[in-house]
C-alpha atoms as a PDB file:
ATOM      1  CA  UNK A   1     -11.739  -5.901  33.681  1.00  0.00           C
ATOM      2  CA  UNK A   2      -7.959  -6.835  33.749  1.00  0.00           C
ATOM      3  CA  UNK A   3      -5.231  -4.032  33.910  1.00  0.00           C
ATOM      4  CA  UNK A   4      -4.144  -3.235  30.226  1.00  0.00           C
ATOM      5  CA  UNK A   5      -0.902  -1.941  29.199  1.00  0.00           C
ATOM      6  CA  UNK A   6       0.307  -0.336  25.915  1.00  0.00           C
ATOM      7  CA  UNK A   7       3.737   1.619  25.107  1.00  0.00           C
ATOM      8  CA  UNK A   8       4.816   3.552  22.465  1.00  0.00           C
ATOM      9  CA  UNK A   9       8.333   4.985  21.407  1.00  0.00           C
ATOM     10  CA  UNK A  10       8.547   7.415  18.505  1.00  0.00           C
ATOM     11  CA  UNK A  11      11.967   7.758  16.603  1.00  0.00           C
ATOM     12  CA  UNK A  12      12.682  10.172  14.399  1.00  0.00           C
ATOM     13  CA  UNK A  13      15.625   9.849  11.559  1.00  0.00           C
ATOM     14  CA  UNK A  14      17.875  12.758  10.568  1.00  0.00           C
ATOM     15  CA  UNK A  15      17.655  13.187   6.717  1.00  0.00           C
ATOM     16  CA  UNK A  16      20.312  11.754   4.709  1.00  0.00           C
ATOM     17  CA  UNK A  17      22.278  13.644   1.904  1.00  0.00           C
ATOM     18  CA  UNK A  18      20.172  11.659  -0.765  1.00  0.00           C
ATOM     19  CA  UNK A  19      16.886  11.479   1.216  1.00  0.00           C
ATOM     20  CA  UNK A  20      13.886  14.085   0.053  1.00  0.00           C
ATOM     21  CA  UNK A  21      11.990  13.295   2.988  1.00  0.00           C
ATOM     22  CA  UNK A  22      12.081  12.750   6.884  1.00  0.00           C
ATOM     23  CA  UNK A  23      11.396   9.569   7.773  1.00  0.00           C
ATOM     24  CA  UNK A  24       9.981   8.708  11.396  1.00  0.00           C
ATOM     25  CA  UNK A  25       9.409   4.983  12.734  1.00  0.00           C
ATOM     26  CA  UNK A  26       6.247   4.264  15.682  1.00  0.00           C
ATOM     27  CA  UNK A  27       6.828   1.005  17.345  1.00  0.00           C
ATOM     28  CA  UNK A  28       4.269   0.093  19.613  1.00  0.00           C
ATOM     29  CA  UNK A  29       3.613  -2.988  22.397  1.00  0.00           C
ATOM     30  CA  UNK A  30       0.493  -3.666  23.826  1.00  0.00           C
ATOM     31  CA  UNK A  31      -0.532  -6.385  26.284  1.00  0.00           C
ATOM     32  CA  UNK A  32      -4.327  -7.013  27.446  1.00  0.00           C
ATOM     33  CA  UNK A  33      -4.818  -8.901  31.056  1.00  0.00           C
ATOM     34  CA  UNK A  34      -1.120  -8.359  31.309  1.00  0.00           C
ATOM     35  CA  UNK A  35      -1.163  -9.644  34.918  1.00  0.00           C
ATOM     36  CA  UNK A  36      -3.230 -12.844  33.602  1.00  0.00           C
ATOM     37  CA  UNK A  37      -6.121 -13.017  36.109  1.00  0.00           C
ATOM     38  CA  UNK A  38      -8.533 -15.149  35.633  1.00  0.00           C
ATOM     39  CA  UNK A  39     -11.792 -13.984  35.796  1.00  0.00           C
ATOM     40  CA  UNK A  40     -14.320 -17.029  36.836  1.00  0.00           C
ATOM     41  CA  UNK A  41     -17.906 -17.454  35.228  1.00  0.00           C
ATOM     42  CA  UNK A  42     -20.213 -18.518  38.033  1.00  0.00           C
ATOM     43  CA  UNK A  43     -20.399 -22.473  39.076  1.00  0.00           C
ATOM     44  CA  UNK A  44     -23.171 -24.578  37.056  1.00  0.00           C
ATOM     45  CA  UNK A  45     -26.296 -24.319  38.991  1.00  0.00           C
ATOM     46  CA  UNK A  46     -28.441 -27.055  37.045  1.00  0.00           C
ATOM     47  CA  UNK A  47     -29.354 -29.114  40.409  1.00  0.00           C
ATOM     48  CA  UNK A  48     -28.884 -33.153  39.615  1.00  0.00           C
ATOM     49  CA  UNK A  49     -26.557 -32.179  36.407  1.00  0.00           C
ATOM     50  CA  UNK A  50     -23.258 -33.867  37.204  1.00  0.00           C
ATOM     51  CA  UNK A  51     -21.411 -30.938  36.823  1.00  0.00           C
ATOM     52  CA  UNK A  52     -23.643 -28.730  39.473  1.00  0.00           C
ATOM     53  CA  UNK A  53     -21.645 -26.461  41.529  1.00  0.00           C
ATOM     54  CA  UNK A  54     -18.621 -26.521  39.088  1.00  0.00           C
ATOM     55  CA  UNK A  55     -16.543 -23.789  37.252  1.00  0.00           C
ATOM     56  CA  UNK A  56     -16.281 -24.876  33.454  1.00  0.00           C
ATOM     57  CA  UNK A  57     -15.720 -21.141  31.550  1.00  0.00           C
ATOM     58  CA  UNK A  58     -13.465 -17.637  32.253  1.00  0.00           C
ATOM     59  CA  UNK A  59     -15.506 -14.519  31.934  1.00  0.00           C
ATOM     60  CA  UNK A  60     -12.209 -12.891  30.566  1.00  0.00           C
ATOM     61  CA  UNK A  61      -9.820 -13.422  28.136  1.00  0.00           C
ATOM     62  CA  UNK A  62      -6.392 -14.783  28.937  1.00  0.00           C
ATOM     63  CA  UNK A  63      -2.797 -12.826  28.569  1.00  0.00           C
ATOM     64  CA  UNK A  64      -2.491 -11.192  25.049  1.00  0.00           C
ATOM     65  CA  UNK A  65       0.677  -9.106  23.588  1.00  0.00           C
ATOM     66  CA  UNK A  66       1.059  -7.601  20.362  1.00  0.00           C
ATOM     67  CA  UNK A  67       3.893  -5.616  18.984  1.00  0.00           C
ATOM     68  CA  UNK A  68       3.486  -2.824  15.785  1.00  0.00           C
ATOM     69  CA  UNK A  69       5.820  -1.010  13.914  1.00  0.00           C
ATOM     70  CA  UNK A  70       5.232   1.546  11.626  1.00  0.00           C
ATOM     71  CA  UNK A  71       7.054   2.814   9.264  1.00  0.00           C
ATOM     72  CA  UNK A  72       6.264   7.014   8.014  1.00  0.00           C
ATOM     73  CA  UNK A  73       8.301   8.758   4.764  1.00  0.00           C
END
């Protein structure tokens, strides 16, 4: 479990003399493990395997942002 984050800003455009519509924009930023900590699988137990008592794998995923936009009219 690593501390997630995700914003959002909304913007809204005034309507235009030529535009029908109202158009909006939703931009969004979202970042998973944000403070990138690792989270360690346990060490090999396999007694007499050369890597015995070693870490070799991360339970977790490391640091991942994404940004969105979307677009509404």
């Amino acid at each position: 479990m690593g501390d997630d984050l995700h914003v959002e800003r909304r913007v809204r455009h005034a309507p235009g003399f030529h535009q029908q519509f109202e158009r909006r924009q939703v931009r969004h930023g979202e970042a998973f493990n944000i403070t990138n900590t690792p989270r360690f699988a346990p060490p090999n137990q396999s007694f007499g395997n050369a890597l015995f008592g070693q870490v070799t794998s991360q339970l977790n995923q490391p640091r991942v942002v994404q940004f969105g936009l979307k677009m509404l009219w």
